[in-house]
Protein backbone atom coordinates (compact mmCIF):
# COMPACT_ATOMS: atom_id res chain seq x y z
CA UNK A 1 140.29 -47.42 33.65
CA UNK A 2 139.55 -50.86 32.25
CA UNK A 3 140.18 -52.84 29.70
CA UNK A 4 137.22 -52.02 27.93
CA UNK A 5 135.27 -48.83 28.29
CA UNK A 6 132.04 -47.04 27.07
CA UNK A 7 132.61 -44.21 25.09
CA UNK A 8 129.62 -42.21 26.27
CA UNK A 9 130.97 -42.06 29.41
CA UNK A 10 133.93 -39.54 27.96
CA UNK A 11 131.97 -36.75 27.98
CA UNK A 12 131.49 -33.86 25.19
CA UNK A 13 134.51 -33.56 22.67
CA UNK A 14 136.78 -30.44 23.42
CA UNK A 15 136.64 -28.06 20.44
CA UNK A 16 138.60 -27.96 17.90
CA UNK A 17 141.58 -25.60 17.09
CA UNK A 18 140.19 -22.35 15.04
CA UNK A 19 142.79 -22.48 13.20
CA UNK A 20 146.00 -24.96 11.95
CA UNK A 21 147.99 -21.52 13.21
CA UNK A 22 149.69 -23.18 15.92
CA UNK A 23 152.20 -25.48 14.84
CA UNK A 24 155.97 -24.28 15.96
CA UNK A 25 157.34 -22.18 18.16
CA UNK A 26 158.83 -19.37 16.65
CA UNK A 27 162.78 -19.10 16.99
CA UNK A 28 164.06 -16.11 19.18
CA UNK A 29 164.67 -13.15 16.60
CA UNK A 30 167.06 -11.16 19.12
CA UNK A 31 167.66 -9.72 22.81
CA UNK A 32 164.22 -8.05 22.16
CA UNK A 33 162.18 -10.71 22.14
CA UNK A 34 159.81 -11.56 25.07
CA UNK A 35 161.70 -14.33 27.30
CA UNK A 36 160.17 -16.94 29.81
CA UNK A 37 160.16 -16.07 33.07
CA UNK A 38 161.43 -18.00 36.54
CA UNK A 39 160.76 -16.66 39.84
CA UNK A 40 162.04 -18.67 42.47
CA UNK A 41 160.80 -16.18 45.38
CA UNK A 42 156.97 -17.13 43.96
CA UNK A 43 155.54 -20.15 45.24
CA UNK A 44 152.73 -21.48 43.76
CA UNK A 45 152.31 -24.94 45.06
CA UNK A 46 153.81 -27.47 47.54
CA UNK A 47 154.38 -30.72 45.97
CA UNK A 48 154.24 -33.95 48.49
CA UNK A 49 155.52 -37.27 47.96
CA UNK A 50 152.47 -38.97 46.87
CA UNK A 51 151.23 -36.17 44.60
CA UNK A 52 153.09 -37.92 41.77
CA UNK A 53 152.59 -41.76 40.97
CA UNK A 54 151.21 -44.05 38.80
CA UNK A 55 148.23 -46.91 39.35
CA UNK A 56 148.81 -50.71 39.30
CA UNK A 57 146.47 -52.15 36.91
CA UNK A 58 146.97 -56.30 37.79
CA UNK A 59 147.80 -56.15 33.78
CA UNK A 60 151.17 -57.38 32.71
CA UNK A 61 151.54 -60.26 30.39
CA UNK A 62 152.91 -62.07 33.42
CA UNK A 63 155.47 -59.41 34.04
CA UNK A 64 154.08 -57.33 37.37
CA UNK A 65 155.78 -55.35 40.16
CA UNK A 66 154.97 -58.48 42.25
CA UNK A 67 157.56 -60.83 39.98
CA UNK A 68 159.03 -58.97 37.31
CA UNK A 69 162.67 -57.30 37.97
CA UNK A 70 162.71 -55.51 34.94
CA UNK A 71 159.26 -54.37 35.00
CA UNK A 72 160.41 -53.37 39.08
CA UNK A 73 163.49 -51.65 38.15
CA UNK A 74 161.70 -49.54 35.81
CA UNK A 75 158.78 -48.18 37.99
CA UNK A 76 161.62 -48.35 41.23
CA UNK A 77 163.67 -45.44 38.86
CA UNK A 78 160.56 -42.85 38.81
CA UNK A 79 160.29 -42.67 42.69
CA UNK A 80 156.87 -42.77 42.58
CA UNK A 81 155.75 -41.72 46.22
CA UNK A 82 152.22 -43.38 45.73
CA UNK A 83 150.93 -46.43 43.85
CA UNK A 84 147.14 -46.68 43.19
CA UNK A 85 145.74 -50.02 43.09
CA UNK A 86 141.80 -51.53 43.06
CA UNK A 87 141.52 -54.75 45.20
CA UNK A 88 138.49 -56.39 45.64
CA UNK A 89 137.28 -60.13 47.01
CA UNK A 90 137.43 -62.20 44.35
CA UNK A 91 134.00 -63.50 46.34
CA UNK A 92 132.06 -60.10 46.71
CA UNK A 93 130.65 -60.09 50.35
CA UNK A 94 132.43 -63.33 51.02
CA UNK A 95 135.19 -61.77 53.17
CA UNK A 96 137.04 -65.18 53.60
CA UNK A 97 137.35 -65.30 49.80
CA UNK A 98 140.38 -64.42 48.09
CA UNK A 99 141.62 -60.51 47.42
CA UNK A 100 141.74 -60.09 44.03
CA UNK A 101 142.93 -56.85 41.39
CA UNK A 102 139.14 -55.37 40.40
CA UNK A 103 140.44 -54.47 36.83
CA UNK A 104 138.10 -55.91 34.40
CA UNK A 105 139.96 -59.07 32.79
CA UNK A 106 142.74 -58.16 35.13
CA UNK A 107 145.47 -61.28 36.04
CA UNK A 108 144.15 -62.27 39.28
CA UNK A 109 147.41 -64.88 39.73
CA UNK A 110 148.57 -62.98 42.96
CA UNK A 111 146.61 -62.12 46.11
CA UNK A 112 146.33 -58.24 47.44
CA UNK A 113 148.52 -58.58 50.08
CA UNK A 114 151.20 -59.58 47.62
CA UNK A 115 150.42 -56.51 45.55
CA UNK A 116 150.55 -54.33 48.36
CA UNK A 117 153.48 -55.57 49.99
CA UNK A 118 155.64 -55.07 46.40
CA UNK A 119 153.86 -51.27 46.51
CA UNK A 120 155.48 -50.41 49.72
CA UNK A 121 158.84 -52.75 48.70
CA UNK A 122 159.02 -49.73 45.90
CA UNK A 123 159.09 -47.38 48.64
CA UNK A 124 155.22 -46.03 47.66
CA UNK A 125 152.43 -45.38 49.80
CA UNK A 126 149.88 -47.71 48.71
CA UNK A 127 146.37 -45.90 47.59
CA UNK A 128 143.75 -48.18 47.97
CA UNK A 129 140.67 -48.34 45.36
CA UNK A 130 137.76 -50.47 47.17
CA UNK A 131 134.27 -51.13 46.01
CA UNK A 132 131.52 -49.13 47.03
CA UNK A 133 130.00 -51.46 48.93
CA UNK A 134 130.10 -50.73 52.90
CA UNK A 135 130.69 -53.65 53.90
CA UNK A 136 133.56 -54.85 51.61
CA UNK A 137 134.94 -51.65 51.64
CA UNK A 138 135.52 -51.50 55.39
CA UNK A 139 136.63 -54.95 55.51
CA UNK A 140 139.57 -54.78 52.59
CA UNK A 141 140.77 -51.57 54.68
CA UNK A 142 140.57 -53.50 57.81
CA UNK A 143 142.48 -55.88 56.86
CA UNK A 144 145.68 -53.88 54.98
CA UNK A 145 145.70 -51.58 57.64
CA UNK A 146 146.20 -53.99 60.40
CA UNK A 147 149.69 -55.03 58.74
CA UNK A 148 150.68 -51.42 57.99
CA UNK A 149 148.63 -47.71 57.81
CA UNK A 150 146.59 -47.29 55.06
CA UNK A 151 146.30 -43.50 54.49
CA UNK A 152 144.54 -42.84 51.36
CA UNK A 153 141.34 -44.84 49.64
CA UNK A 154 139.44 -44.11 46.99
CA UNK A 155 135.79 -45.40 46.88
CA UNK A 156 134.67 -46.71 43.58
CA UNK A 157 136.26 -46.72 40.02
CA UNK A 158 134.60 -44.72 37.12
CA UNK A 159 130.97 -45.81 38.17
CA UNK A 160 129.22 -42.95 36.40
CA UNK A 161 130.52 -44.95 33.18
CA UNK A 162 127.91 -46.28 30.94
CA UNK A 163 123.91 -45.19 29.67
CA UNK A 164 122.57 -45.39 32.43
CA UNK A 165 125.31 -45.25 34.94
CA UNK A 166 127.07 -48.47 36.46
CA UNK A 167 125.07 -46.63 39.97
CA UNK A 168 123.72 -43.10 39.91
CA UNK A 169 125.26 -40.35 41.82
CA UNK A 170 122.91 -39.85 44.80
CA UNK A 171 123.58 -43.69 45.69
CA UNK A 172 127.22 -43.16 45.24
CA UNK A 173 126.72 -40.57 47.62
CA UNK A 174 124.73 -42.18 50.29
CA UNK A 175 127.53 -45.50 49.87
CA UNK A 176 130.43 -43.27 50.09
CA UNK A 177 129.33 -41.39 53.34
CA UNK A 178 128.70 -44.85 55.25
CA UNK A 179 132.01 -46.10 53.84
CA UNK A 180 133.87 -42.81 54.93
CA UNK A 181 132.29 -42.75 58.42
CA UNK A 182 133.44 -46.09 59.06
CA UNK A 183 136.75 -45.52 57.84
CA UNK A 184 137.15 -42.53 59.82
CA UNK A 185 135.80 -43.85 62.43
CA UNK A 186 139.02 -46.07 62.90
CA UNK A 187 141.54 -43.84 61.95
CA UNK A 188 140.50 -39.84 61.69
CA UNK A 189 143.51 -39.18 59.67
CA UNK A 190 142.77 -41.56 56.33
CA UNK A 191 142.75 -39.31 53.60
CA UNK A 192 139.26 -41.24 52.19
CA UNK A 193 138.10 -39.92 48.47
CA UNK A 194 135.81 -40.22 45.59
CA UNK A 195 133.89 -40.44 43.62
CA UNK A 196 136.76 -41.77 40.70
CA UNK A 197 134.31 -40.65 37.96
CA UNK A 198 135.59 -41.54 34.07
CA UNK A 199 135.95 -37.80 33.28
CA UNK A 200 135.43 -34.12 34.96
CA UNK A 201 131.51 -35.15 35.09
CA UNK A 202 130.09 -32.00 36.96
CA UNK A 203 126.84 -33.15 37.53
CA UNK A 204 128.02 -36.43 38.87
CA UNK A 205 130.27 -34.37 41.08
CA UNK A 206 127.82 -31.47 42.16
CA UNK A 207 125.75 -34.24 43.22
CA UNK A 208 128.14 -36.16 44.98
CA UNK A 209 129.66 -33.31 46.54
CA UNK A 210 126.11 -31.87 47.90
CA UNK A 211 125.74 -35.27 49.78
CA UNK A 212 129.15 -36.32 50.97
CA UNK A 213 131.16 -32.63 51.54
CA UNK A 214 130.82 -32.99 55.18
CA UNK A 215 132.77 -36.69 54.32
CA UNK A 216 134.83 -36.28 51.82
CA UNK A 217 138.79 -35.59 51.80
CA UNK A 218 139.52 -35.55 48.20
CA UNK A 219 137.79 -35.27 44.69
CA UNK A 220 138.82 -37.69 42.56
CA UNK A 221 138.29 -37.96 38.57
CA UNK A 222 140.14 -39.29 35.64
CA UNK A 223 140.95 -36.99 32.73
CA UNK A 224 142.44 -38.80 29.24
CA UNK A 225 143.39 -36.81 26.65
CA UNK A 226 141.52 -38.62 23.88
CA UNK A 227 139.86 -42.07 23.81
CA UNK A 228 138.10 -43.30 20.39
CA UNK A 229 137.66 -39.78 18.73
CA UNK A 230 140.76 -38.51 16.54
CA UNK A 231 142.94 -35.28 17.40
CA UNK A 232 146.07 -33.87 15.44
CA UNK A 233 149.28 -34.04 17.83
CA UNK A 234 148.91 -30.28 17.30
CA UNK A 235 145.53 -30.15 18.78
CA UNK A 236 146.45 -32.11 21.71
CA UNK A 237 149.11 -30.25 22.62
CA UNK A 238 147.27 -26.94 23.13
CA UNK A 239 144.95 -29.10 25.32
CA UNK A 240 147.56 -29.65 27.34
CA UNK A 241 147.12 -26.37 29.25
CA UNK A 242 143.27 -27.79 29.57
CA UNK A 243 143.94 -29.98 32.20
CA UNK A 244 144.73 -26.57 34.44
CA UNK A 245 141.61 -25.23 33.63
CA UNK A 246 139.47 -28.11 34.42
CA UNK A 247 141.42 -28.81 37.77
CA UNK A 248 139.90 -24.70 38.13
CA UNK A 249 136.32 -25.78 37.59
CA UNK A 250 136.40 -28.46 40.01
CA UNK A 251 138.16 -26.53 42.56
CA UNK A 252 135.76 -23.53 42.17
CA UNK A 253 132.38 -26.28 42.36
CA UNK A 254 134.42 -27.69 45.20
CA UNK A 255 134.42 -23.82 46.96
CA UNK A 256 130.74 -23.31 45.91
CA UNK A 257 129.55 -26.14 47.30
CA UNK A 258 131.43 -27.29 50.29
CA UNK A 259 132.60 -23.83 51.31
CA UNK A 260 132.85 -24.65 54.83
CA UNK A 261 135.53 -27.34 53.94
CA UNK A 262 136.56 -26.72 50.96
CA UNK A 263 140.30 -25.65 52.28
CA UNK A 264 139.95 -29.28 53.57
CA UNK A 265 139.23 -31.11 50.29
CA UNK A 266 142.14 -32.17 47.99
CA UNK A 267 141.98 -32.75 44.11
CA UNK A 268 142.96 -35.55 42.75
CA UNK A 269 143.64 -37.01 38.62
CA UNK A 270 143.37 -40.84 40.00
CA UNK A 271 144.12 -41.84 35.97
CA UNK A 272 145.16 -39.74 33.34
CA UNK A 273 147.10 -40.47 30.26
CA UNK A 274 147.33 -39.45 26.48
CA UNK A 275 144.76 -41.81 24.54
CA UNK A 276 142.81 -44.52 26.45
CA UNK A 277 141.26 -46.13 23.32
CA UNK A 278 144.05 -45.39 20.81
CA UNK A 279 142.45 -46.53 17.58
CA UNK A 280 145.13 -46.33 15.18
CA UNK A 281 146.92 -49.66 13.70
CA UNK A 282 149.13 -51.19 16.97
CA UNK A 283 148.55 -48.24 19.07
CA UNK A 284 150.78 -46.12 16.69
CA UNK A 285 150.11 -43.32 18.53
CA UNK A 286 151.33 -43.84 22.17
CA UNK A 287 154.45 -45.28 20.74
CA UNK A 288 155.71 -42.63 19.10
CA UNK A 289 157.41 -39.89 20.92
CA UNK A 290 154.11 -37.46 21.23
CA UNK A 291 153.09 -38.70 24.52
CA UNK A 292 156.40 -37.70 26.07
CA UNK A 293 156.37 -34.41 25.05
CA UNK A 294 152.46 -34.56 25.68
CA UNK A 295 153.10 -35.97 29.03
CA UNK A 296 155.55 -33.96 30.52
CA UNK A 297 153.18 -30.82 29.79
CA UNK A 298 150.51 -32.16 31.26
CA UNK A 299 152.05 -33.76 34.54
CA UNK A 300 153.53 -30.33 34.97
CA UNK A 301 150.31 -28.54 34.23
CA UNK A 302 148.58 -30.89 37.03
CA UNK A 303 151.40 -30.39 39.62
CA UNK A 304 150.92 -26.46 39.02
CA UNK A 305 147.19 -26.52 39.79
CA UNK A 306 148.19 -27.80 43.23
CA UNK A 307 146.49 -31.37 42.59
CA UNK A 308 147.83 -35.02 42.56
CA UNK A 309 148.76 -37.38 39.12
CA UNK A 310 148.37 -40.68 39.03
CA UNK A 311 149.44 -41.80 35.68
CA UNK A 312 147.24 -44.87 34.15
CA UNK A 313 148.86 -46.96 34.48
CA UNK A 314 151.87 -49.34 34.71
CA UNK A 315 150.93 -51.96 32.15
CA UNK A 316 147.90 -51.34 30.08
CA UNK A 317 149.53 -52.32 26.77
CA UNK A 318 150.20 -49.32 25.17
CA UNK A 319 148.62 -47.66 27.70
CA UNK A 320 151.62 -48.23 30.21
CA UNK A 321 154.52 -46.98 31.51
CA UNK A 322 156.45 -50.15 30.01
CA UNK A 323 155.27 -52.10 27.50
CA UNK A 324 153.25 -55.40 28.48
CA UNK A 325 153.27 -57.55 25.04
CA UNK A 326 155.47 -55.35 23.14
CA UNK A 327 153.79 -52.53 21.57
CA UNK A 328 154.37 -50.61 17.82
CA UNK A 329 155.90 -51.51 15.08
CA UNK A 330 159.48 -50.73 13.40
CA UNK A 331 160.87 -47.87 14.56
CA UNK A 332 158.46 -47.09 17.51
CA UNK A 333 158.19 -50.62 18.86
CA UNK A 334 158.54 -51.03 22.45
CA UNK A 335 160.00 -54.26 23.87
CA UNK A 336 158.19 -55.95 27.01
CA UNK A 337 159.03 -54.06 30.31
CA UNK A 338 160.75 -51.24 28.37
CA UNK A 339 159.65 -47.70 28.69
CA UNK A 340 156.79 -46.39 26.65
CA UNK A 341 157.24 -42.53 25.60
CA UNK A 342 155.16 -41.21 28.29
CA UNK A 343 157.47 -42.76 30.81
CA UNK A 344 160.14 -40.66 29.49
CA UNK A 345 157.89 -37.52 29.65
CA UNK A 346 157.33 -38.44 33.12
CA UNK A 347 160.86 -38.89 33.91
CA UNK A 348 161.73 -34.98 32.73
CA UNK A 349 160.09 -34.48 36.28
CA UNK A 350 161.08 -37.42 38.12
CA UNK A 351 165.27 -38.07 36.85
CA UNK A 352 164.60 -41.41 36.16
CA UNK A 353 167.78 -42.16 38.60
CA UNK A 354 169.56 -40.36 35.99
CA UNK A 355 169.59 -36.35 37.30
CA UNK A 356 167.94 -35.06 40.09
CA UNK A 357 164.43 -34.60 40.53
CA UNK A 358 162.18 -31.89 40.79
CA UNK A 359 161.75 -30.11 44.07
CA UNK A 360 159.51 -29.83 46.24
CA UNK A 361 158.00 -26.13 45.80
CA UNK A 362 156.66 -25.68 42.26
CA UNK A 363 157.14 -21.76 41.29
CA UNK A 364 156.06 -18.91 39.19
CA UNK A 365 156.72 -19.25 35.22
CA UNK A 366 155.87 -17.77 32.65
CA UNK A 367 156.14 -18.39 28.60
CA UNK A 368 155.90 -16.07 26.15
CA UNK A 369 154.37 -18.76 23.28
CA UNK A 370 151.35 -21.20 24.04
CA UNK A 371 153.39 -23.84 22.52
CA UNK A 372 155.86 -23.40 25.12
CA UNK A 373 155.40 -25.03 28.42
CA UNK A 374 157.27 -24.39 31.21
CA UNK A 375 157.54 -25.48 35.29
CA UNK A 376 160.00 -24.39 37.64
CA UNK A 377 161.17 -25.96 41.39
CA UNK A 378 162.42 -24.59 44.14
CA UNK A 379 164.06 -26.36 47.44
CA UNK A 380 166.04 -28.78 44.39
CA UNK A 381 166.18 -25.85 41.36
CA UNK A 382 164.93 -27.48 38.31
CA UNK A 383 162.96 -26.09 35.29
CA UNK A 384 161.56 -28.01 32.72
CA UNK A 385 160.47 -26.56 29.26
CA UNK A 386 158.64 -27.98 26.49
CA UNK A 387 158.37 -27.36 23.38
CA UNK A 388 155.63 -28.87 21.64
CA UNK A 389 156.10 -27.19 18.23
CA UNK A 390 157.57 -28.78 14.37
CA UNK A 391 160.45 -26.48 15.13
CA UNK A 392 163.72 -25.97 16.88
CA UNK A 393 163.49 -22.58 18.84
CA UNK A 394 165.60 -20.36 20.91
CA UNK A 395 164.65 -18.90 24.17
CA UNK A 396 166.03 -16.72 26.87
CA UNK A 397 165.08 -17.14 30.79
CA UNK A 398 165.04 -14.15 33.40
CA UNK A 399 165.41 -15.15 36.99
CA UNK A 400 163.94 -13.83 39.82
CA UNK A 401 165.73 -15.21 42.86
CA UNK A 402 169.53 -16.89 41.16
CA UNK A 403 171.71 -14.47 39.80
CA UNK A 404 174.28 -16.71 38.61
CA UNK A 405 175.01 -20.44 38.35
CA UNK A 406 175.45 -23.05 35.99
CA UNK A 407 172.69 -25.63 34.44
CA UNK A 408 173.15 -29.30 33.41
CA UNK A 409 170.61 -29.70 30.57
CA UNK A 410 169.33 -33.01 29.63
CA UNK A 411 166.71 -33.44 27.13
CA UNK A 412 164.52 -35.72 25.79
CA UNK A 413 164.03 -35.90 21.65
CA UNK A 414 162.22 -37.76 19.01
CA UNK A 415 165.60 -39.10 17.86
CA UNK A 416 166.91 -39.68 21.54
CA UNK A 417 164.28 -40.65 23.44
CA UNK A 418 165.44 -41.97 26.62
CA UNK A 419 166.74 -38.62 28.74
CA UNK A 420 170.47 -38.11 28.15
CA UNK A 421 172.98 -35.19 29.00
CA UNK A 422 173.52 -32.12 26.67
CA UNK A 423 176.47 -30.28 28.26
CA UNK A 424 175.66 -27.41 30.24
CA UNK A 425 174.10 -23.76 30.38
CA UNK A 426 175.75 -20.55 32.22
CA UNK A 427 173.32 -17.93 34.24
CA UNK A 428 174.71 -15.20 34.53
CA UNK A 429 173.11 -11.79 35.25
CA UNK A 430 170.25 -13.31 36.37
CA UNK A 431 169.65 -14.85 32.76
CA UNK A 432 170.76 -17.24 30.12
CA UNK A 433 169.97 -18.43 26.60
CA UNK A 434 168.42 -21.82 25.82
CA UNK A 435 168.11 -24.17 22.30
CA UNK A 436 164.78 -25.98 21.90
CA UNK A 437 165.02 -29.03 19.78
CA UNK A 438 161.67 -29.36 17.90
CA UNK A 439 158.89 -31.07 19.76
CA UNK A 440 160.96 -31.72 23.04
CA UNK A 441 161.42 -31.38 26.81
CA UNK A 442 164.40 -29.72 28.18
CA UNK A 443 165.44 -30.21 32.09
CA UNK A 444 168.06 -28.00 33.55
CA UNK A 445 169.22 -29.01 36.61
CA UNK A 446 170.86 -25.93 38.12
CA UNK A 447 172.97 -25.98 40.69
């Protein structure tokens, strides 16, 4: 993600709802209702420390991880476990020139190693983005690795962007696989990926894939929920459960084409975020509280299909986690270095320092309404439910796997955005009854 981006590189528009049907979720009407289901025996996906973070964009308005307490604090309270950052000398080929952020228009005031040392001071793994160029590539590794392990770079940044392409997939390909081999050359067990394209672009990907599966150790893309086109919150929200599905097509081209290794290869979303080109009048729509609610069902949706998130990104101006200039107006405005909504969302998942976070072994769910989203830990029992419809609902949960215990519930609501306590829930019988407030996201903590 930059700054400024071509439109064509998005990809086709997702269809449209069939209907304006889906707009609430039904209240409960009585025991015989369906309920959602928990079952803590089920895994369905292991969840490591760096499969949830955020990127570091070299955006900021002056107020950056590498100088900004506030701006620190905030990012410090998510516990991100990995921090995804493009570096690049500010010189390209001139290796005794300075290392620079590659963001276009990015603040270039502090050098890489600065960046990278305030990444690891948050107790992240740093994930470095490099160009893909062989020879600068191998050299920025080089040299962060020699002051601590680099385990995870990503080669290029959204270079199937543009009409033609910024460089056409069988070059990426030929690039990477140089830039890999070196890599692994020094250390086997870098975890090197690519190719960072601006969307799920399968033919970029088939092509990359079919020259570099032997090489490659992850597949990374970025996946936004809108850019300049418009979509109705309602819309979006279905396409929520989208991100799954496309995270399935990649991981069945993946199995087609690199079956050999494809056990091997990892999936990453290096960016993703609710509206990269919000159009509306001071980004109206990323500072209301839709991209919480939005967020937390997609982060959850992306943990489920077993890949990483990297949120886009820390400061973007309303495409942030906190806000860089100050972003909205009236009611939704959003101070410098305060959280924007989708922090919040984020923070359903993560505590925010406030409750404990989500384990470590995501589980089986399920929900009986499409406008009901819901995830489920193990190893630290948490489930998180969102409901993305105009109404307040009711819902019951069946347990497989807890008979019994008690749940601290803390939600997150248009009128109460930042997360905040709501008393507690009993489980008994292997079951309890939940209140939805309209267009929210619900966290029981059980313990």
């Amino acid at each position: 993600m930059h700054r400024t981006r071509n439109a064509a590189a998005i990809g086709a528009t997702a269809v449209l709802l069939a209907s304006g049907a889906l707009l609430w979720l039904a209240p409960a009407a009585g025991a015989d209702e369906p309920a959602v289901t928990v079952d803590f025996t089920t895994p369905v996906a292991q969840l490591e420390p760096g499969d949830l973070g955020a990127s570091i964009t070299g955006y900021g308005g002056l107020n950056y991880i590498v100088n900004s307490d506030a701006h620190r604090a905030a990012m410090a309270a998510q516990g991100f476990g990995a921090l995804r950052i493009e570096l690049e000398y500010a010189v390209p080929g001139d290796h005794a020139s300075r290392i620079v952020c590659g963001g276009d228009y990015c603040h270039t005031d502090y050098d890489g190693d600065q960046w990278i040392d305030a990444i690891r001071s948050l107790g992240a793994e740093p994930i470095l983005v490099v160009p893909a160029e062989p020879g600068d590539a191998l050299a920025l590794f080089e040299h962060f690795d020699a002051q601590a392990p680099i385990t995870k770079v990503v080669v290029g940044n959204e270079l199937d962007a543009g009409d033609p392409p910024k460089m056409d997939a069988a070059t990426y390909s030929a690039r990477f696989n140089g830039i890999a081999a070196g890599i692994h050359a020094l250390d086997p067990a870098v975890q090197v990926g690519g190719p960072g394209t601006a969307y799920d672009n399968t033919p970029y990907l088939t092509t990359f894939l079919t020259g570099s599966g032997d090489h490659v150790d992850f597949v990374d893309y970025h996946d936004y929920g809108k850019g300049t086109e418009a979509k109705p919150a309602e819309q979006l929200l279905a396409e929520a459960a989208d991100y799954g599905t496309d995270i399935a097509a990649v991981r069945a081209l993946i199995d087609a084409t690199v079956p050999a290794r494809a056990d091997e290869i990892g999936i990453q979303i290096g960016e993703w975020n609710m509206d990269w080109a919000d159009p509306s009048p001071a980004c109206a729509s990323m500072t209301t509280h839709l991209p919480a609610v939005w967020g937390a069902a997609v982060l959850g949706t992306i943990l489920e299909a077993d890949a990483t998130a990297l949120v886009y990104g820390d400061k973007n101006g309303c495409l942030g986690l906190t806000g860089e200039w100050g972003e909205g107006t009236g009611a939704d405005f959003v101070d410098m270095n305060e959280p924007l909504p989708v922090y919040h969302g984020i923070g359903m998942f993560t505590g925010e320092d406030l409750f404990r976070p989500f384990g470590s072994t995501m589980v089986a769910t399920t929900s009986p309404d499409p406008l009901l989203y819901v995830f489920a830990s193990t190893g630290e029992r948490n489930v998180v439910l969102v409901n993305t419809g105009t109404a307040a609902a009711t819902t019951g949960i069946d347990f497989t796997g807890l008979a019994a215990g008690t749940a601290d519930v803390w939600r997150t609501t248009d009128a109460d955005r930042t997360p905040h306590p709501d008393g507690t829930a009993a489980i008994t019988g292997g079951a309890m009854t939940i209140d939805l407030p309209a267009r929210s996201v619900t966290t029981l903590v059980i313990g």
